[in-house]
PDB file of N, CA and C in Angstrom:
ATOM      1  N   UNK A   1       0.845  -1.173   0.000  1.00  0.00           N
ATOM      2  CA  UNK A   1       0.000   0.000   0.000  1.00  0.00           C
ATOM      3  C   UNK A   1       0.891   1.237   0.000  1.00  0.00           C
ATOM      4  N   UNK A   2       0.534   2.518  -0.894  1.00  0.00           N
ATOM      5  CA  UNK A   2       1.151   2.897  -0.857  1.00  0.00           C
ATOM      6  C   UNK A   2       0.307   4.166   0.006  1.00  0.00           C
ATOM      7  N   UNK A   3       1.412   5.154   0.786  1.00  0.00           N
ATOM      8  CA  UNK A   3       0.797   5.913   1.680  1.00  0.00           C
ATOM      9  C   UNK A   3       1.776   7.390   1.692  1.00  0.00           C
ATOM     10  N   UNK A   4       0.258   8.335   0.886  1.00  0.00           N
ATOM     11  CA  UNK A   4       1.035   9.664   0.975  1.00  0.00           C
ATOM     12  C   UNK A   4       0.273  10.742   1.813  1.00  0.00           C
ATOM     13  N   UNK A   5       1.130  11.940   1.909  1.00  0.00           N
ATOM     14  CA  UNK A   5       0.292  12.923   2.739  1.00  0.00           C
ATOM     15  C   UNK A   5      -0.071  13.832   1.832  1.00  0.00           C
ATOM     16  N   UNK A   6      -1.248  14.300   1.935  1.00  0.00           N
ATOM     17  CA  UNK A   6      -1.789  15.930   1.066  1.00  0.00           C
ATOM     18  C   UNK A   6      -2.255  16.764   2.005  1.00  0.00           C
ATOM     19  N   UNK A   7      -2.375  17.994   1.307  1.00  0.00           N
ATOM     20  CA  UNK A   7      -2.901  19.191   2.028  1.00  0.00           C
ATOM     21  C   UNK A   7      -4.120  19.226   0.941  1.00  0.00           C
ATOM     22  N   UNK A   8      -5.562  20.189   1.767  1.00  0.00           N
ATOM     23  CA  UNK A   8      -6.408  20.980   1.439  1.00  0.00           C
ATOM     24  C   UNK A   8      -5.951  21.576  -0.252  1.00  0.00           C
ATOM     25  N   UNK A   9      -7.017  20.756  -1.427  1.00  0.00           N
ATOM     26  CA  UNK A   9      -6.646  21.225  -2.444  1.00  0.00           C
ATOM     27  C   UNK A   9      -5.563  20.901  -3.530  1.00  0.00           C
ATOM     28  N   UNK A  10      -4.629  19.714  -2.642  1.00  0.00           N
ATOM     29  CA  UNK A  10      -3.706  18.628  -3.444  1.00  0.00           C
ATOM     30  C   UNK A  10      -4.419  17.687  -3.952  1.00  0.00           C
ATOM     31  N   UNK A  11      -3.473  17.225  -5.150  1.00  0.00           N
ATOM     32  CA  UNK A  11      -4.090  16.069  -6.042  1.00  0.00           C
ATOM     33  C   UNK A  11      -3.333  14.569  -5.662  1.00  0.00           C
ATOM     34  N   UNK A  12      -3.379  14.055  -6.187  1.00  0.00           N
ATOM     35  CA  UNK A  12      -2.842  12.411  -6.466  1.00  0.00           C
ATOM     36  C   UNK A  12      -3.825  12.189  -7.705  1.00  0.00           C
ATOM     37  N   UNK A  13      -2.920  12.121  -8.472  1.00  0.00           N
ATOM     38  CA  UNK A  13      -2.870  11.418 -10.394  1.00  0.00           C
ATOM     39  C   UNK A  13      -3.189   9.503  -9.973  1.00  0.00           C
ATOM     40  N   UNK A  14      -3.886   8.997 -10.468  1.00  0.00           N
ATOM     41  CA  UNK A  14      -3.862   7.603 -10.779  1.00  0.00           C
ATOM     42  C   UNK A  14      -3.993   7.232 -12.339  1.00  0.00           C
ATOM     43  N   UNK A  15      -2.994   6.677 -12.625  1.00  0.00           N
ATOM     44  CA  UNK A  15      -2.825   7.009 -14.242  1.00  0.00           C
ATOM     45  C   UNK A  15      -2.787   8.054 -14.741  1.00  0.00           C
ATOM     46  N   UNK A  16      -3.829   7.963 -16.431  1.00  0.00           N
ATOM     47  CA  UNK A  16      -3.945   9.423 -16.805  1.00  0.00           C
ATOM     48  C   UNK A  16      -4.981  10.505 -16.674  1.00  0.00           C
ATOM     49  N   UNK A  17      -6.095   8.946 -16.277  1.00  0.00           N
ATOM     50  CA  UNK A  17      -7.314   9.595 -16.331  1.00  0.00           C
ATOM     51  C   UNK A  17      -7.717   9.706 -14.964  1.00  0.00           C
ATOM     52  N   UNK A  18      -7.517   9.247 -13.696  1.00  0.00           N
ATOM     53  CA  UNK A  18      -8.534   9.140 -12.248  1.00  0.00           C
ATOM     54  C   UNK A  18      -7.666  10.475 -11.863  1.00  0.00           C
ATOM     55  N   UNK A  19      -8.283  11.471 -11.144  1.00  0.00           N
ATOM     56  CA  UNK A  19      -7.149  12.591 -10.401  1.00  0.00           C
ATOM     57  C   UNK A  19      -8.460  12.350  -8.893  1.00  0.00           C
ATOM     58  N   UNK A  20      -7.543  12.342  -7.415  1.00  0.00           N
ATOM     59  CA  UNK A  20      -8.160  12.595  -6.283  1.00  0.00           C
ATOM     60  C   UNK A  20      -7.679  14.032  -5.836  1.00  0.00           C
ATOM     61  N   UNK A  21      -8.789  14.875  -5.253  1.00  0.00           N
ATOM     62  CA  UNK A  21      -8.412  15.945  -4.905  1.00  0.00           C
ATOM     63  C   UNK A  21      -8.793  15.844  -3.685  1.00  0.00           C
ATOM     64  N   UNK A  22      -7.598  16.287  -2.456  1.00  0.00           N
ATOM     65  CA  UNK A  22      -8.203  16.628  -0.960  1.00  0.00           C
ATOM     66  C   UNK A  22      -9.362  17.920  -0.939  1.00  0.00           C
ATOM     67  N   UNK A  23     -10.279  17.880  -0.770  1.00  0.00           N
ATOM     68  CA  UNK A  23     -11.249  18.943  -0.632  1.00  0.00           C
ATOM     69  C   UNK A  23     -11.286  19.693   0.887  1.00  0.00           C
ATOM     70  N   UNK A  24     -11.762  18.762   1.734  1.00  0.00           N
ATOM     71  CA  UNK A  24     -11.710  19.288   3.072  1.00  0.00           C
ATOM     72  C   UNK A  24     -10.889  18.541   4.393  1.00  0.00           C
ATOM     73  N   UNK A  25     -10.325  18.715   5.299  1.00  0.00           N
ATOM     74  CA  UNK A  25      -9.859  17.714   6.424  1.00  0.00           C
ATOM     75  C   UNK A  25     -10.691  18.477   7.578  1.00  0.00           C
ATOM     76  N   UNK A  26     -11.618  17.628   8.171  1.00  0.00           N
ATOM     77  CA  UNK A  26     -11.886  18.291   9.929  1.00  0.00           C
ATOM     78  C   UNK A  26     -12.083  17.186  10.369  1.00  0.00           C
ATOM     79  N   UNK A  27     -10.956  17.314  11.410  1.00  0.00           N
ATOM     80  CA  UNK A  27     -11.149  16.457  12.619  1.00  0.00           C
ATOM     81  C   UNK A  27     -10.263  14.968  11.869  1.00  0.00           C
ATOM     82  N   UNK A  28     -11.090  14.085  12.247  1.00  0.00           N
ATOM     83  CA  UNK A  28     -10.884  12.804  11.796  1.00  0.00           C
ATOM     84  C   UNK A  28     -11.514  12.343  10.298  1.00  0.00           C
ATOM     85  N   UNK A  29     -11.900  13.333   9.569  1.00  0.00           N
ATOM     86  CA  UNK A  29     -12.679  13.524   8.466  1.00  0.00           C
ATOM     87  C   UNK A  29     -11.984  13.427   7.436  1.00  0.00           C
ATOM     88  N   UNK A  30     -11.894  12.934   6.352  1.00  0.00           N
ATOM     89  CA  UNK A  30     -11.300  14.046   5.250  1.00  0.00           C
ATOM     90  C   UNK A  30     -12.400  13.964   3.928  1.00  0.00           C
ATOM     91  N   UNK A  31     -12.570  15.248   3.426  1.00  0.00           N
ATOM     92  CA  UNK A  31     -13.113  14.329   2.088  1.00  0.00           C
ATOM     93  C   UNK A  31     -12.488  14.589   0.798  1.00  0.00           C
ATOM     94  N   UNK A  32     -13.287  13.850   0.016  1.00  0.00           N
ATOM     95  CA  UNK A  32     -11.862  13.899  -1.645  1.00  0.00           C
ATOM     96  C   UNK A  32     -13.339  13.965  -2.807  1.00  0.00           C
ATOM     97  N   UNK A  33     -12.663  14.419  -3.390  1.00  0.00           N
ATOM     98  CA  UNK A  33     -13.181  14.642  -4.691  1.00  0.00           C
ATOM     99  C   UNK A  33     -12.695  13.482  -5.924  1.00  0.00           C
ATOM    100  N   UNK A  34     -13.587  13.077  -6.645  1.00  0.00           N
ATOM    101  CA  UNK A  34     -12.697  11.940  -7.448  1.00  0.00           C
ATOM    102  C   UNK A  34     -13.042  12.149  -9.317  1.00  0.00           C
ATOM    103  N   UNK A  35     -12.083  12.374 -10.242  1.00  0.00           N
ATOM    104  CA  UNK A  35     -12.435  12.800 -11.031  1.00  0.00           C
ATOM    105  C   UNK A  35     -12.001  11.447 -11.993  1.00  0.00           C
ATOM    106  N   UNK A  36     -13.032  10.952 -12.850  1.00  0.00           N
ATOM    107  CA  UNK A  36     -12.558   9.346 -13.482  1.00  0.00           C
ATOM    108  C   UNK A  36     -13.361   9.831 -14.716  1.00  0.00           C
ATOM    109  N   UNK A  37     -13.474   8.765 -15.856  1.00  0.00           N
ATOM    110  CA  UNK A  37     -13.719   8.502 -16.700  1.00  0.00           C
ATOM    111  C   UNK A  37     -15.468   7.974 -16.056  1.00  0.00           C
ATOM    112  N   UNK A  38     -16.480   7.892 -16.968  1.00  0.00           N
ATOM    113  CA  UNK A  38     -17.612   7.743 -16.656  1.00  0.00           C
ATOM    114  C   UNK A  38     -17.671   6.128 -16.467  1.00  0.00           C
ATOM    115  N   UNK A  39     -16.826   5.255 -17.283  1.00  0.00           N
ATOM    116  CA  UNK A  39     -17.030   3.495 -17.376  1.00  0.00           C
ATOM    117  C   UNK A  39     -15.979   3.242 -16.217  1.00  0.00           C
ATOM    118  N   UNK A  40     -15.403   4.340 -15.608  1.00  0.00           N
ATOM    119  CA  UNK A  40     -14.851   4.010 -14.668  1.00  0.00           C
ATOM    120  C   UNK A  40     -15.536   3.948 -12.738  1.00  0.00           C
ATOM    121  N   UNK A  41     -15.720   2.885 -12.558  1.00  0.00           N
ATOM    122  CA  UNK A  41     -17.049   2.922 -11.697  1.00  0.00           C
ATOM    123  C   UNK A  41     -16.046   3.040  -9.560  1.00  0.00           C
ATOM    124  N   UNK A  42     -16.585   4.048  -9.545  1.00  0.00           N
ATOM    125  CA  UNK A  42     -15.944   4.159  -7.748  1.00  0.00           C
ATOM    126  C   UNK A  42     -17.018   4.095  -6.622  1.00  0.00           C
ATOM    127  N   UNK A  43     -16.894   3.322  -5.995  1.00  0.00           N
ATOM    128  CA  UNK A  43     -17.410   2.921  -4.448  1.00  0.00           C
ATOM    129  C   UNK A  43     -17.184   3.168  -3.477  1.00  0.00           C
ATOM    130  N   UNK A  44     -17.774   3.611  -2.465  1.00  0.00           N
ATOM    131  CA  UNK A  44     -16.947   3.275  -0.916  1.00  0.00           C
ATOM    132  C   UNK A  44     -16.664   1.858  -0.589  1.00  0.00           C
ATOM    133  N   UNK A  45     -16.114   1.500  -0.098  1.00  0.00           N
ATOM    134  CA  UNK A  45     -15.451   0.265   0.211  1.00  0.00           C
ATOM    135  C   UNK A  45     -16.824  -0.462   1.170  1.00  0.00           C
ATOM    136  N   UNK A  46     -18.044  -0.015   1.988  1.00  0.00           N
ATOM    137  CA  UNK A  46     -18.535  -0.772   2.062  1.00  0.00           C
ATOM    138  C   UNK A  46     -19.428  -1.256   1.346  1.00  0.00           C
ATOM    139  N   UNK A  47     -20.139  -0.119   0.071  1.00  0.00           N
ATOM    140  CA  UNK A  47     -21.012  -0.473  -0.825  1.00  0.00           C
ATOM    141  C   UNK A  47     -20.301  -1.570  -2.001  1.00  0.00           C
ATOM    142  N   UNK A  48     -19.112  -1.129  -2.024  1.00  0.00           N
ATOM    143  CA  UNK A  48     -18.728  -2.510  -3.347  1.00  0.00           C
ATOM    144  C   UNK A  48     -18.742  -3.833  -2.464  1.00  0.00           C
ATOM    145  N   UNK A  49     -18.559  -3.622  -0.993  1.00  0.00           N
ATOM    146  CA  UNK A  49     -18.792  -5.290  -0.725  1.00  0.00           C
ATOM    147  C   UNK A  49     -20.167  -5.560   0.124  1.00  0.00           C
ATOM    148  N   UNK A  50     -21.341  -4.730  -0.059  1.00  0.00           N
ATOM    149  CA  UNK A  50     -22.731  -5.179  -0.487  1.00  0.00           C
ATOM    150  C   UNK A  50     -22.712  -5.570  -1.709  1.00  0.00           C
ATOM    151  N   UNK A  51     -22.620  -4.839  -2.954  1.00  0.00           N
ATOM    152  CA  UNK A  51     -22.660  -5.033  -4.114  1.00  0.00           C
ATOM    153  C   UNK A  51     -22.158  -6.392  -4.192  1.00  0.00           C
ATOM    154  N   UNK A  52     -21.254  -6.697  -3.833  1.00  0.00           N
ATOM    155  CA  UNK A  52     -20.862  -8.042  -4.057  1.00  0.00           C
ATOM    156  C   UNK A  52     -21.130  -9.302  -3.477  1.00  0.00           C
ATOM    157  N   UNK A  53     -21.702  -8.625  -2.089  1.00  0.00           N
ATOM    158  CA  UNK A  53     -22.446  -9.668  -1.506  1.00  0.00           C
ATOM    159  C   UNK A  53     -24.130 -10.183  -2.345  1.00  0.00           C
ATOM    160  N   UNK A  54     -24.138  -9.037  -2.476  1.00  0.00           N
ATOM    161  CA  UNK A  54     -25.848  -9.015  -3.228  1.00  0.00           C
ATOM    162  C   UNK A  54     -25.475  -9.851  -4.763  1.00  0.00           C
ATOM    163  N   UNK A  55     -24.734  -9.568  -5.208  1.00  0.00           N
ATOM    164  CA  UNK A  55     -24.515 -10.118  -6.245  1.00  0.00           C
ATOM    165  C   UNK A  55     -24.338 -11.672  -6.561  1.00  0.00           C
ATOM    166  N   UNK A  56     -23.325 -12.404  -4.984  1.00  0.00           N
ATOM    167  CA  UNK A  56     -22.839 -13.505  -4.976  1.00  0.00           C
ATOM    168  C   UNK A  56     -24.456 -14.249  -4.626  1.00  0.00           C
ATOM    169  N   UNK A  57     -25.647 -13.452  -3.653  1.00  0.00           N
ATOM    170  CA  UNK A  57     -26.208 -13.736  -3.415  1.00  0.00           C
ATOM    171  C   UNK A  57     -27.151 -14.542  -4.876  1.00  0.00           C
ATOM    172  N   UNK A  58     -27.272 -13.459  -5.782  1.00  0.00           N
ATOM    173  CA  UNK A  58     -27.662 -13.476  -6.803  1.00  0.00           C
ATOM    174  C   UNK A  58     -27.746 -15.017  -7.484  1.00  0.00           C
ATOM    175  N   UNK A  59     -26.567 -15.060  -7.691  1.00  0.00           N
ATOM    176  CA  UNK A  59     -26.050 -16.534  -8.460  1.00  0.00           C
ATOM    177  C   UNK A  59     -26.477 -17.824  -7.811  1.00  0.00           C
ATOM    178  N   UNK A  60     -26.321 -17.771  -6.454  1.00  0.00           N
ATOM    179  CA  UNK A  60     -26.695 -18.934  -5.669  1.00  0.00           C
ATOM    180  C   UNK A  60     -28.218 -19.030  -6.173  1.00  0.00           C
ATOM    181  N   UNK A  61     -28.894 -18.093  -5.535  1.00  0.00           N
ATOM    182  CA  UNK A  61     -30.481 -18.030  -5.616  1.00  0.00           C
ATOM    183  C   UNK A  61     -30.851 -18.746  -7.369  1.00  0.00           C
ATOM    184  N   UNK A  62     -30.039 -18.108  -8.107  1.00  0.00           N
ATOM    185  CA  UNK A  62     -30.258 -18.108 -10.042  1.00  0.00           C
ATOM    186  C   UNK A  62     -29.437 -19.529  -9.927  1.00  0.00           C
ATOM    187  N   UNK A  63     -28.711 -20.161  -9.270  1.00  0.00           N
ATOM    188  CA  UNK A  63     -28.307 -21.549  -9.590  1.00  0.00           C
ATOM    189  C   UNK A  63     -29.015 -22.326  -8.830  1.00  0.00           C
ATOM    190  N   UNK A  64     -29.797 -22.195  -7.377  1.00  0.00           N
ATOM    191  CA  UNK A  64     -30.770 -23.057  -7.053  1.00  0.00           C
ATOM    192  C   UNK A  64     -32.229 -23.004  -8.102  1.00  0.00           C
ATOM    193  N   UNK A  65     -32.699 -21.773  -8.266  1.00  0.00           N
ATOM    194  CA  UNK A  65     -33.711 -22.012  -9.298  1.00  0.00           C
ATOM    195  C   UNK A  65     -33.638 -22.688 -10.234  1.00  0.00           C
ATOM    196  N   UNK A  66     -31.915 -22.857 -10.646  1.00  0.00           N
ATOM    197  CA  UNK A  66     -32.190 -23.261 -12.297  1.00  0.00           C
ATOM    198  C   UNK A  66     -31.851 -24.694 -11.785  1.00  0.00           C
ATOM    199  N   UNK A  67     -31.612 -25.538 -10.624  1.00  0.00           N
ATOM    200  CA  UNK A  67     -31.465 -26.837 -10.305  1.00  0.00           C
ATOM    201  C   UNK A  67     -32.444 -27.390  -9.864  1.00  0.00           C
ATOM    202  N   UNK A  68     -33.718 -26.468  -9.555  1.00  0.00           N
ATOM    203  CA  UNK A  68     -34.770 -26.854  -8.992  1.00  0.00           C
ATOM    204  C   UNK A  68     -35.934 -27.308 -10.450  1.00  0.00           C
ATOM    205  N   UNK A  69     -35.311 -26.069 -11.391  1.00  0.00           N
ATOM    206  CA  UNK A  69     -35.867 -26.068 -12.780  1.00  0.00           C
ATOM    207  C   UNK A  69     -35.596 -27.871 -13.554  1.00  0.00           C
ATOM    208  N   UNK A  70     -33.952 -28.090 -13.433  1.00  0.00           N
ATOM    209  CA  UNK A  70     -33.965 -29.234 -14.081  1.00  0.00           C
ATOM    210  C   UNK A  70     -34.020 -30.245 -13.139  1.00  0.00           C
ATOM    211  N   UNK A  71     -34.035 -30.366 -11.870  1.00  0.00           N
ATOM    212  CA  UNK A  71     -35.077 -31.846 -11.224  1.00  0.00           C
ATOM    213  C   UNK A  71     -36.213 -32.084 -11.749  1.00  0.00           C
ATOM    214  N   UNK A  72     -36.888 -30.776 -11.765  1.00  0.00           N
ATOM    215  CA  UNK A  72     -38.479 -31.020 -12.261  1.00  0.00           C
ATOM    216  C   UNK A  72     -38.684 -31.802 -13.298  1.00  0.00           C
ATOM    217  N   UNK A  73     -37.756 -31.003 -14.263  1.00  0.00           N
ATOM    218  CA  UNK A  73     -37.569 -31.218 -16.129  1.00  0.00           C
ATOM    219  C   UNK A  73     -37.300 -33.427 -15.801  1.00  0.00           C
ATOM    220  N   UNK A  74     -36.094 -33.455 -14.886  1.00  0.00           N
ATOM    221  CA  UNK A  74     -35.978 -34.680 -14.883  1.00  0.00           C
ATOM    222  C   UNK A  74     -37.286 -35.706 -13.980  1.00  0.00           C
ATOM    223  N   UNK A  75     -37.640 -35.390 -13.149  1.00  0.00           N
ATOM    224  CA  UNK A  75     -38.590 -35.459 -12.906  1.00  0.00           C
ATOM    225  C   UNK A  75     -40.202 -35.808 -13.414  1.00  0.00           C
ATOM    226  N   UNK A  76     -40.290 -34.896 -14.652  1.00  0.00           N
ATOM    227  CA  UNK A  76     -41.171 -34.913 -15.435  1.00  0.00           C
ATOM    228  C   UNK A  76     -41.210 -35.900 -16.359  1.00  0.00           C
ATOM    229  N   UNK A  77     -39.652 -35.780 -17.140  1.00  0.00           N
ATOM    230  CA  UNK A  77     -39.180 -36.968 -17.903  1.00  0.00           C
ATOM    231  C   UNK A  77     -39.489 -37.938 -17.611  1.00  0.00           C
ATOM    232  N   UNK A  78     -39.251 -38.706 -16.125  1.00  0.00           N
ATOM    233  CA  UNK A  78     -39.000 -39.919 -15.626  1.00  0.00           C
ATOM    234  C   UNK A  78     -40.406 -40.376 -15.943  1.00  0.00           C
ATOM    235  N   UNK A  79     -41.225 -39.428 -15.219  1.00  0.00           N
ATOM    236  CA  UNK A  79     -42.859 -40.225 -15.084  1.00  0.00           C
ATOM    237  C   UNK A  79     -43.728 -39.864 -16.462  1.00  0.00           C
ATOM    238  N   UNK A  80     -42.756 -39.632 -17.278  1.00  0.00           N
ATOM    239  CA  UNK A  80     -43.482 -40.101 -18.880  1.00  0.00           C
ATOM    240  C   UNK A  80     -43.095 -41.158 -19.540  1.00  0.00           C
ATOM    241  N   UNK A  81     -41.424 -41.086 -19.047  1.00  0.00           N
ATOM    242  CA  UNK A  81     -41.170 -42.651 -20.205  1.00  0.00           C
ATOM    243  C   UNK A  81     -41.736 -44.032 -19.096  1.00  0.00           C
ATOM    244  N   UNK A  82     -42.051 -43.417 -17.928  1.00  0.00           N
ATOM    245  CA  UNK A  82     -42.953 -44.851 -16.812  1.00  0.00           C
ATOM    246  C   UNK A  82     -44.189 -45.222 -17.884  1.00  0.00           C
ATOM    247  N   UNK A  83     -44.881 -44.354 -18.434  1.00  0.00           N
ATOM    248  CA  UNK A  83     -46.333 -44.224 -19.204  1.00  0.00           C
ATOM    249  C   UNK A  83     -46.035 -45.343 -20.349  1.00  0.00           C
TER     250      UNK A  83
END
């Protein structure tokens, strides 16, 4: 990790395109300004890991449905070729 100090109104460049600007410091505060490209997508660190929780959630739920989908399918199969 890399770890620098700014003042009120300093930048930090990330590449060519992300620039962070210190905006304000009070107290234990600071806030930043973040200037990116629009397909370039920024989070706070706890919303990208909802996002990702919600997401992982996602797949499970969309892979039990779709296993619940083909028991049935097999299921269905079975008690036709019984007929």
């Amino acid at each position: 990790m890399l770890i620098l100090s700014r003042k009120i109104d300093e930048r930090i460049k990330i590449g060519d395109e992300i620039t962070i600007t210190i905006i304000d410091v009070h107290g234990d505060q600071v806030k930043i300004g973040v200037e990116a490209p629009k397909n370039v997508k920024v989070f706070r660190q706890e919303v990208f890991d909802a996002i990702q929780s919600e997401n992982k959630a996602a797949v499970v739920a969309s892979s039990d449905a779709g296993n619940q989908i083909a028991i049935s399918a097999v299921s269905e199969l079975s008690r036709l070729l019984k007929q």
